[in-house]
Protein backbone atom coordinates (compact mmCIF):
# COMPACT_ATOMS: atom_id res chain seq x y z
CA UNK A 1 103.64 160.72 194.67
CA UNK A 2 100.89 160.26 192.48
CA UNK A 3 102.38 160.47 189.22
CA UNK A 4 103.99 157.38 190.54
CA UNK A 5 100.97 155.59 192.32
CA UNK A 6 99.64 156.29 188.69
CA UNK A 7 102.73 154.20 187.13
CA UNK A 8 102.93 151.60 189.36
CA UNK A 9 98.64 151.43 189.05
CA UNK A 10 99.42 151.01 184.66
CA UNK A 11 101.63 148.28 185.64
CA UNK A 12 99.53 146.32 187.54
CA UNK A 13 96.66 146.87 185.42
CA UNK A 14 98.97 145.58 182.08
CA UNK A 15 99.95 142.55 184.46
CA UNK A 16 96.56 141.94 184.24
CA UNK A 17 95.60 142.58 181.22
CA UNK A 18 98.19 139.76 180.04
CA UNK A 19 96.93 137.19 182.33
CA UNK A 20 93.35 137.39 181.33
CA UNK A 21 94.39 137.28 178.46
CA UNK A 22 96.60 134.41 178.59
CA UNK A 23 93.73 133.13 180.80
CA UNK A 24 91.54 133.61 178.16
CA UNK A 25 93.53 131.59 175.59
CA UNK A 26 94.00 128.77 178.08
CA UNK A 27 90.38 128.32 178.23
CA UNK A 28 89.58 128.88 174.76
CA UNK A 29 92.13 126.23 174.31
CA UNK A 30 90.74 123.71 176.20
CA UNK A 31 87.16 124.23 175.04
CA UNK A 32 88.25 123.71 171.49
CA UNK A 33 90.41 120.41 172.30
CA UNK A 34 87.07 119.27 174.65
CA UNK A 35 85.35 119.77 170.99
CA UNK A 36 87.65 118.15 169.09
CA UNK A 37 87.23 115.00 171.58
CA UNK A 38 83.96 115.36 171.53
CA UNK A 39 83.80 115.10 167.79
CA UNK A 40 86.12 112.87 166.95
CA UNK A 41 84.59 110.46 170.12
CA UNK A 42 80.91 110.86 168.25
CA UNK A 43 82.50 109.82 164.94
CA UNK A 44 84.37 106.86 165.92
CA UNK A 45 80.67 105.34 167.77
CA UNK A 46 78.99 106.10 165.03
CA UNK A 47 81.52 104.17 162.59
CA UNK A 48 81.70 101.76 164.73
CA UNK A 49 77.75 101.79 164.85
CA UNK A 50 77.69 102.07 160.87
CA UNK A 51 78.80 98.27 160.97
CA UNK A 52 75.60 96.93 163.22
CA UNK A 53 73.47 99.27 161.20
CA UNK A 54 74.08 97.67 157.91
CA UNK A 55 72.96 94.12 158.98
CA UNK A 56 70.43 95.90 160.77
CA UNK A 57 69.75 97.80 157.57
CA UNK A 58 70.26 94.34 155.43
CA UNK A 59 67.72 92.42 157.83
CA UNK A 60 65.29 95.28 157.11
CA UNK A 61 65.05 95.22 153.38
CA UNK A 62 65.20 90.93 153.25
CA UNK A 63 62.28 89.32 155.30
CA UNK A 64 61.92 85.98 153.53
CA UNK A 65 63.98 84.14 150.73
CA UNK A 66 62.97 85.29 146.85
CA UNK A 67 60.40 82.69 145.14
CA UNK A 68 63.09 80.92 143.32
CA UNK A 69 64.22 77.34 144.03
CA UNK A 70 66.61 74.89 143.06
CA UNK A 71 66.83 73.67 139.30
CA UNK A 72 65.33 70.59 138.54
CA UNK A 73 68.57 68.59 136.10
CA UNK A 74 65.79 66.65 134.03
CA UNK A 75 63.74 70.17 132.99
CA UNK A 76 63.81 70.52 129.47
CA UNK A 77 64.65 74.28 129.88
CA UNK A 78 67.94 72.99 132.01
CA UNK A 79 69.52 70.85 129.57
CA UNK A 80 71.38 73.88 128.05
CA UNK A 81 75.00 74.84 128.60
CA UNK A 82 76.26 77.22 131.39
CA UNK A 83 76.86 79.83 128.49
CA UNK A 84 73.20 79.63 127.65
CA UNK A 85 71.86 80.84 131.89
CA UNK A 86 71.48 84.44 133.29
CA UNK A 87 73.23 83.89 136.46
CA UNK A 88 71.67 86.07 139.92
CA UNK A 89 75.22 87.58 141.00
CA UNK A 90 76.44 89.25 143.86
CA UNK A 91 79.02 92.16 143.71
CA UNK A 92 81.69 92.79 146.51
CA UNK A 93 79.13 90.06 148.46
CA UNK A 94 80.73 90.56 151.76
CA UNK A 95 80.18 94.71 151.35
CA UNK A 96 77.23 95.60 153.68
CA UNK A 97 77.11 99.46 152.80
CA UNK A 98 79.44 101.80 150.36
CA UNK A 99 82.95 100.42 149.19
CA UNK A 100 84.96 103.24 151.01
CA UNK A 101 84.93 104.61 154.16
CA UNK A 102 82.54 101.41 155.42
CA UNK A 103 82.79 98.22 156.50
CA UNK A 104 82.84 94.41 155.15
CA UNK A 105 81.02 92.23 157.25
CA UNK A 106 79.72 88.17 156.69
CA UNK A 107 75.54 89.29 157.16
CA UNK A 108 76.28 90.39 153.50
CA UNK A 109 77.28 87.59 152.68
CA UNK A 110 74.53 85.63 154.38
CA UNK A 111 72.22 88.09 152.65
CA UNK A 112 73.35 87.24 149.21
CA UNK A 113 73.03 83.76 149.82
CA UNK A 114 69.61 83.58 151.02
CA UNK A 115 68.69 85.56 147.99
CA UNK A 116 69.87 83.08 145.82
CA UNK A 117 73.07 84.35 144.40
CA UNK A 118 74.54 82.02 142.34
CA UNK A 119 77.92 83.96 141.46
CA UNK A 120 79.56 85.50 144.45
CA UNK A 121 82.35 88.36 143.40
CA UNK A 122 85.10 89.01 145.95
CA UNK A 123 88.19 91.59 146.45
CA UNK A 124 90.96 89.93 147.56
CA UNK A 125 93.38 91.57 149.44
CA UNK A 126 96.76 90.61 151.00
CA UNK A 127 97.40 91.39 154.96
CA UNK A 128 100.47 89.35 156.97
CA UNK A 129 100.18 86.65 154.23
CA UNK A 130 96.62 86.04 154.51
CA UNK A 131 94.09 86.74 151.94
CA UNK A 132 91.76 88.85 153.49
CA UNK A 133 88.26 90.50 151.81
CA UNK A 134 87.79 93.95 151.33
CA UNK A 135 86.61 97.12 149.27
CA UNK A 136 87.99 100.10 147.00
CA UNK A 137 86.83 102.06 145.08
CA UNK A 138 90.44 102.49 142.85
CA UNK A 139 91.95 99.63 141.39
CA UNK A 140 94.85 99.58 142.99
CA UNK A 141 96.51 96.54 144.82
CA UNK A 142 97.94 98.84 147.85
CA UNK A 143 94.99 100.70 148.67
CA UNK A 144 91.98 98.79 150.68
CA UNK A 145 89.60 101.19 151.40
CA UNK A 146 87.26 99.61 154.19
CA UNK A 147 87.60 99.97 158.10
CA UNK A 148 87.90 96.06 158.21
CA UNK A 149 88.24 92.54 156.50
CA UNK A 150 86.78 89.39 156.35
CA UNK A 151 89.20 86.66 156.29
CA UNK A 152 88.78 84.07 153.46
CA UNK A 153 88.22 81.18 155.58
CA UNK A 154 85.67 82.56 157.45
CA UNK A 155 83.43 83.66 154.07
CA UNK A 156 84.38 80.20 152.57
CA UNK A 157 83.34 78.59 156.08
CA UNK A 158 80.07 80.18 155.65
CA UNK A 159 79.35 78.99 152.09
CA UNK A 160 80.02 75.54 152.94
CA UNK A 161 77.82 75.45 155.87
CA UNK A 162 75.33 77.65 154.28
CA UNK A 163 74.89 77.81 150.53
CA UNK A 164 74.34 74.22 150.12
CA UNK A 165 71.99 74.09 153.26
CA UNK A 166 67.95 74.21 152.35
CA UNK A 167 67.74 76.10 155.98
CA UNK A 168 69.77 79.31 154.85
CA UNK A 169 68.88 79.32 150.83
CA UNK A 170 66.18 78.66 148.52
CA UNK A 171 68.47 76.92 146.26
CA UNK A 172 70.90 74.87 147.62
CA UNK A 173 71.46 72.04 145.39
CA UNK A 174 71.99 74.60 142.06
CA UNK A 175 76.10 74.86 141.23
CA UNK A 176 77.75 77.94 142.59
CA UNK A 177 80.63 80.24 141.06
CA UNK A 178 83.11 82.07 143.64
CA UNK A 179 84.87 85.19 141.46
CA UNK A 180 87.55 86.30 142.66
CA UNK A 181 89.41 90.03 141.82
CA UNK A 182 93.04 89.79 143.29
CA UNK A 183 94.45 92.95 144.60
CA UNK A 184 98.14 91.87 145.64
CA UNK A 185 100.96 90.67 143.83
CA UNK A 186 102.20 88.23 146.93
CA UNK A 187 102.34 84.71 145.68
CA UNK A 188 102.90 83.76 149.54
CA UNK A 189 98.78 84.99 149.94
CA UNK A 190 98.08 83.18 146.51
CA UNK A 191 99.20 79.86 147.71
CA UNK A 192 97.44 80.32 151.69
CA UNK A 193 94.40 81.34 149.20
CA UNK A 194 94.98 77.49 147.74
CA UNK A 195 95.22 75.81 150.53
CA UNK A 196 92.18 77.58 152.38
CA UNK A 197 90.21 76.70 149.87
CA UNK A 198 90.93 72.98 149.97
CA UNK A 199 90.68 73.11 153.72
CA UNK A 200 87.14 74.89 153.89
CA UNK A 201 84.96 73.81 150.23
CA UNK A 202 87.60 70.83 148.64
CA UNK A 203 84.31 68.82 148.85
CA UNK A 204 82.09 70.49 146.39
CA UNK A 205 84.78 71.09 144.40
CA UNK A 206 84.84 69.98 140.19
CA UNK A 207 86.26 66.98 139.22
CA UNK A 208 89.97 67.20 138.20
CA UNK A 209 89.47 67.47 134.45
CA UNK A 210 88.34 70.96 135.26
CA UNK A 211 91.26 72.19 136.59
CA UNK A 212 94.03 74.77 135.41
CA UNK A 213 90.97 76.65 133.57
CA UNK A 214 89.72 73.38 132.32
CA UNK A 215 93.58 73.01 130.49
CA UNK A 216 91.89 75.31 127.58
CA UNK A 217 88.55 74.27 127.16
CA UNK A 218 85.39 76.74 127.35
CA UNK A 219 83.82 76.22 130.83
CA UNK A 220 80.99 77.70 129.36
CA UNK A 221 80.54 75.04 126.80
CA UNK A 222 79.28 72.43 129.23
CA UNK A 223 75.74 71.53 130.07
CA UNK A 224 74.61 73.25 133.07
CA UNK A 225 73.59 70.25 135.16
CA UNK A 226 77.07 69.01 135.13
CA UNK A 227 77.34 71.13 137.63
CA UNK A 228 74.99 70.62 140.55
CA UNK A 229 75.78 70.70 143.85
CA UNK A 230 79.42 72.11 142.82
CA UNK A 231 81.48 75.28 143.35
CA UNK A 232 83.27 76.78 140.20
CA UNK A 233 86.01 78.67 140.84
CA UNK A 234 86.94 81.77 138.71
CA UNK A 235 89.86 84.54 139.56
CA UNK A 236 90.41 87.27 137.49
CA UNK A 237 93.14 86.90 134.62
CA UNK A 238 93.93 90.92 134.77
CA UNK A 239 96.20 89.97 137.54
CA UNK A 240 98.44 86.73 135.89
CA UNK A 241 100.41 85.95 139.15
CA UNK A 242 97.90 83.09 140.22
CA UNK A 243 99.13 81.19 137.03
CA UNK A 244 102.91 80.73 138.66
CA UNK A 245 101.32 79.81 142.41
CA UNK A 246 99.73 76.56 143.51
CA UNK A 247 96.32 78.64 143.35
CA UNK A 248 95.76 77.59 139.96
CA UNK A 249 95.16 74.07 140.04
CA UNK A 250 92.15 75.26 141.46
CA UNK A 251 90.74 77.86 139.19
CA UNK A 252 88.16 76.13 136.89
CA UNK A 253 87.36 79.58 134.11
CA UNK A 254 88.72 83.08 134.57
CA UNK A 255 87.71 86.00 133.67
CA UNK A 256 89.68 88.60 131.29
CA UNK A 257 90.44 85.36 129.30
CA UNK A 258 89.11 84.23 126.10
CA UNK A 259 86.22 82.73 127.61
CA UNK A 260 84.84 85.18 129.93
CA UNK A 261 85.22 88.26 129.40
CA UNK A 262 84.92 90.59 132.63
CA UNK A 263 83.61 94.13 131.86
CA UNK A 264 82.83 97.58 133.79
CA UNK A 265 78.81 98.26 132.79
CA UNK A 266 80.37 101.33 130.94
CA UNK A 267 81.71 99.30 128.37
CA UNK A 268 78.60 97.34 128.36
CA UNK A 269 75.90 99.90 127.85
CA UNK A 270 78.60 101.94 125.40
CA UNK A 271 79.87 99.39 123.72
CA UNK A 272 80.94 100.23 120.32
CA UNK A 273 79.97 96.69 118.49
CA UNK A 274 76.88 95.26 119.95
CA UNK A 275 76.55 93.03 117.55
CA UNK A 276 79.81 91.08 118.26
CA UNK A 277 79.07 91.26 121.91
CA UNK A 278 76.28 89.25 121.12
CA UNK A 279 77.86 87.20 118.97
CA UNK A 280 80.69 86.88 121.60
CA UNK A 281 78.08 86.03 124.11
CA UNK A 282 76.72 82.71 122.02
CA UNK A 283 79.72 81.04 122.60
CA UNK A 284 81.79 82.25 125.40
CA UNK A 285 80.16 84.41 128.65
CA UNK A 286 80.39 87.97 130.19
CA UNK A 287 80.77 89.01 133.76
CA UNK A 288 79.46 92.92 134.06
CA UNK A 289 80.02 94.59 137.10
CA UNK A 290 79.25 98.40 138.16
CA UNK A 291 81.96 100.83 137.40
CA UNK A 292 84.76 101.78 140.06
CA UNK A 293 82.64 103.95 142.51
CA UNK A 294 82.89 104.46 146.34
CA UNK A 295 78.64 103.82 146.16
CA UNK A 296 77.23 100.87 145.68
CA UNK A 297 75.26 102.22 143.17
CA UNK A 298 73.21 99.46 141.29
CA UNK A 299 73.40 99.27 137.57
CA UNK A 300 70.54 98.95 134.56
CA UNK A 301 70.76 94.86 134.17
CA UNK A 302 68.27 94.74 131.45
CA UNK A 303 71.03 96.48 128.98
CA UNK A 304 73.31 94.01 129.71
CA UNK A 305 70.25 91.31 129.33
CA UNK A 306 69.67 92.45 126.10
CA UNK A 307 73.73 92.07 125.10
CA UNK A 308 73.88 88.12 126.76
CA UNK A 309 75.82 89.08 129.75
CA UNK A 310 75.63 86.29 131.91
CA UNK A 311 76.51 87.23 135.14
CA UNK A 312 75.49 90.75 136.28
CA UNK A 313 77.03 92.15 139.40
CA UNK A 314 74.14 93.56 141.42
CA UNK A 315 74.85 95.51 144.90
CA UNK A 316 72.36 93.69 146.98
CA UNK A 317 73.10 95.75 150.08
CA UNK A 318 71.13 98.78 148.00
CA UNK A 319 67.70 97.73 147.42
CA UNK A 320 66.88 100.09 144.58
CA UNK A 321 64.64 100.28 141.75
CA UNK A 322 67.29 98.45 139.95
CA UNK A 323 68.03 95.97 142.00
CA UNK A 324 64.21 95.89 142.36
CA UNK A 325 63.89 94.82 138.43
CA UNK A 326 66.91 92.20 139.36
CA UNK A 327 64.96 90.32 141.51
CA UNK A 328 61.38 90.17 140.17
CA UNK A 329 63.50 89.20 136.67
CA UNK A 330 64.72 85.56 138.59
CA UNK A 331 61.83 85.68 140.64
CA UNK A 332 59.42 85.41 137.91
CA UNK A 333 62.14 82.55 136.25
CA UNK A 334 61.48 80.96 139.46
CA UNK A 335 65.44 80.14 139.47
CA UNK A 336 68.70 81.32 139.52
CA UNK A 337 69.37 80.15 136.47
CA UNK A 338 67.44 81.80 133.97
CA UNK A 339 67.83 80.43 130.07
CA UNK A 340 68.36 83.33 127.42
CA UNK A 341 66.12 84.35 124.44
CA UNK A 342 66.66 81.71 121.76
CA UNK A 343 67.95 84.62 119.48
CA UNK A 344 70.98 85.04 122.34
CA UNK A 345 71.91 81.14 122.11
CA UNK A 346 73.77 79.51 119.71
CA UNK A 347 72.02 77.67 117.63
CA UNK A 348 74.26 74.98 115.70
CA UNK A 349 73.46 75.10 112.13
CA UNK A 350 72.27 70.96 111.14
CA UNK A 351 71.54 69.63 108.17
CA UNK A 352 69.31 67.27 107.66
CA UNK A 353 70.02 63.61 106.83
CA UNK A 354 69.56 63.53 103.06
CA UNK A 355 66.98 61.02 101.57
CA UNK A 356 68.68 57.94 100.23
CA UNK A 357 69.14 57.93 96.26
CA UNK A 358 66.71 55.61 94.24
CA UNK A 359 68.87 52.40 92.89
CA UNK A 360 67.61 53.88 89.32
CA UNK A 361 68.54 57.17 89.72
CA UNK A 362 72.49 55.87 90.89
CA UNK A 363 75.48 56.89 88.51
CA UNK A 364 76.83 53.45 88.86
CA UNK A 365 77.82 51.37 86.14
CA UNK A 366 75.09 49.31 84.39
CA UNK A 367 75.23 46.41 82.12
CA UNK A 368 72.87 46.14 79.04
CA UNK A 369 72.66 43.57 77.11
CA UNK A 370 70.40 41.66 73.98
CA UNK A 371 70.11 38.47 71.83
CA UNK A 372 72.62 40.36 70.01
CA UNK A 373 74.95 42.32 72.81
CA UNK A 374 76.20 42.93 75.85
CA UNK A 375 78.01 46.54 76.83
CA UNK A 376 78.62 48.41 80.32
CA UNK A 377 77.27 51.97 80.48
């Protein structure tokens, strides 16, 4: 009798056993799920928070508008060509933090434009048609690594209203360059990107004789304050497929091209000929831009000063000691626009008018002549 109380008394007690255990499991289960939630709950707020934090962030660093002004046309140090100006540029000027994993928002935007950018450099991406803004950091038209977009018409809304408005720049009246880096190869996007730019900025656009990249003429070749009060618009020439879509009517210079060259600052500050990209930079004009990172690491603009790059893509979102130099170097210009060292220009090589030739000193034919001849010499 007990040998089988004892049996039936293992029984039970492995009955148990496997419920607390499965018990156990069950639990253990649901704490590491409750976790998970938890976790992945506290990620997506503070992602979500990320995107108020960089305008907070932005708002922060830029109190009051840099101590630079509008150009005056009739300065002698403005009657150069747009070749001859270091241009304050913003990089990716919608991104408000890092180029991956972040967001795009239009307080960048804002920001760059009440610093005084005078070059704004999109990403263009394609979504349902549209041309949207974004980030990456790969070069690769399928992969848009932000958690949002900015439509086009919205960021071309905003520099109508605001980059030609004294009340949200300190330079409104100075000509403005949009650069554009297309990341799709849907002509449908190209040709809504045409026609939202003649529905949002057709007013401040150039004259006609600009268009189709000024029919093969350097942009850069034209006096500066031809340009007041006008947007240039410049696409990158890495990607052809604008040429064959009604988007290129519109584009006034592009980059990659003979006459502006676009470069990574790798190829800048290592750049096997300096000399020639000097030389190169006389006559024609360089956009340098940071290298493909997910940071918005700033780069060292006074290399590419020293070279004649034109327009150098600055992060302004990432107020560091670089960007730091950046501004005090317009800031102490006063301008946007800041004219290069003389030995950076080209100079055109005149000669003098030569001094007109005495009569008696001419090789023409003279007559002599006596009481006794005349002859011709």
């Amino acid at each position: 009798m007990d040998q089988k109380f004892d049996k039936i008394k293992q029984m039970f007690s492995k009955v148990n056993i496997e419920q607390n255990k499965a018990t156990v499991i069950k639990y253990t289960t649901y704490f590491i799920a409750t976790i998970m939630i938890i976790g992945l709950s506290s990620y997506i707020y503070n992602k979500m928070k990320l995107n108020n934090q960089n305008c907070d962030n932005l708002n922060k660093i830029y109190t009051s508008y840099p101590k630079i002004s509008s150009f005056n046309p009739a300065d002698a140090s403005y009657q150069y060509l747009l070749r001859d100006y270091y241009v304050k540029t913003a990089y990716n000027a919608c991104s408000a933090g890092q180029f991956k994993n972040d967001f795009v928002n239009t307080c960048a935007l804002n920001t760059c434009i009440g610093q005084g950018a005078r070059v704004l450099d999109f990403e263009i991406y394609s979504i349902n048609d549209k041309p949207v803004i974004a980030t990456s950091s790969v070069d690769n038209f399928h992969v848009k690594e932000t958690y949002n977009y900015v439509s086009l018409p919205d960021a071309l809304q905003i520099i109508n209203n605001n980059a030609f408005s004294g009340g949200s720049c300190p330079n409104p009246n100075d000509p403005l360059i949009l650069h554009f880096r297309i990341q799709s190869n849907n002509k449908n996007m190209l040709d809504q990107m045409a026609d939202d730019i003649y529905n949002n900025i057709e007013d401040k656009l150039l004259d006609k004789i600009y268009s189709n990249e000024y029919y093969g003429h350097n942009l850069g070749a034209v006096p500066l304050k031809d340009f007041v009060g006008k947007i240039i618009i410049s696409v990158d020439k890495s990607n052809t497929l604008f040429e064959s879509t009604k988007l290129k009517e519109y584009v006034n210079i592009a980059s990659n091209s003979i006459f502006l060259r676009a470069s990574r600052f790798y190829d800048v500050k290592y750049t096997p000929d300096s000399g020639e990209l000097i030389e190169y930079n006389k006559k024609q004009m360089t956009l340098c831009i940071p290298d493909l990172s997910a940071y918005d690491t700033n780069i060292e603009a006074a290399t590419a000063f020293k070279y004649g790059c034109q327009w150098i893509g600055m992060s302004f979102q990432n107020f560091d000691a670089n960007m730091e130099y950046y501004d005090l170097f317009f800031d102490k210009t006063g301008s946007a626009f800041s004219l290069k060292p003389e030995a950076l220009r080209y100079i055109p090589l005149t000669i003098p008018t030569p001094t007109p030739q005495k009569p008696e000193n001419s090789f023409t034919t003279r007559t002599t002549s006596t009481d006794y001849y005349t002859f011709s010499v």
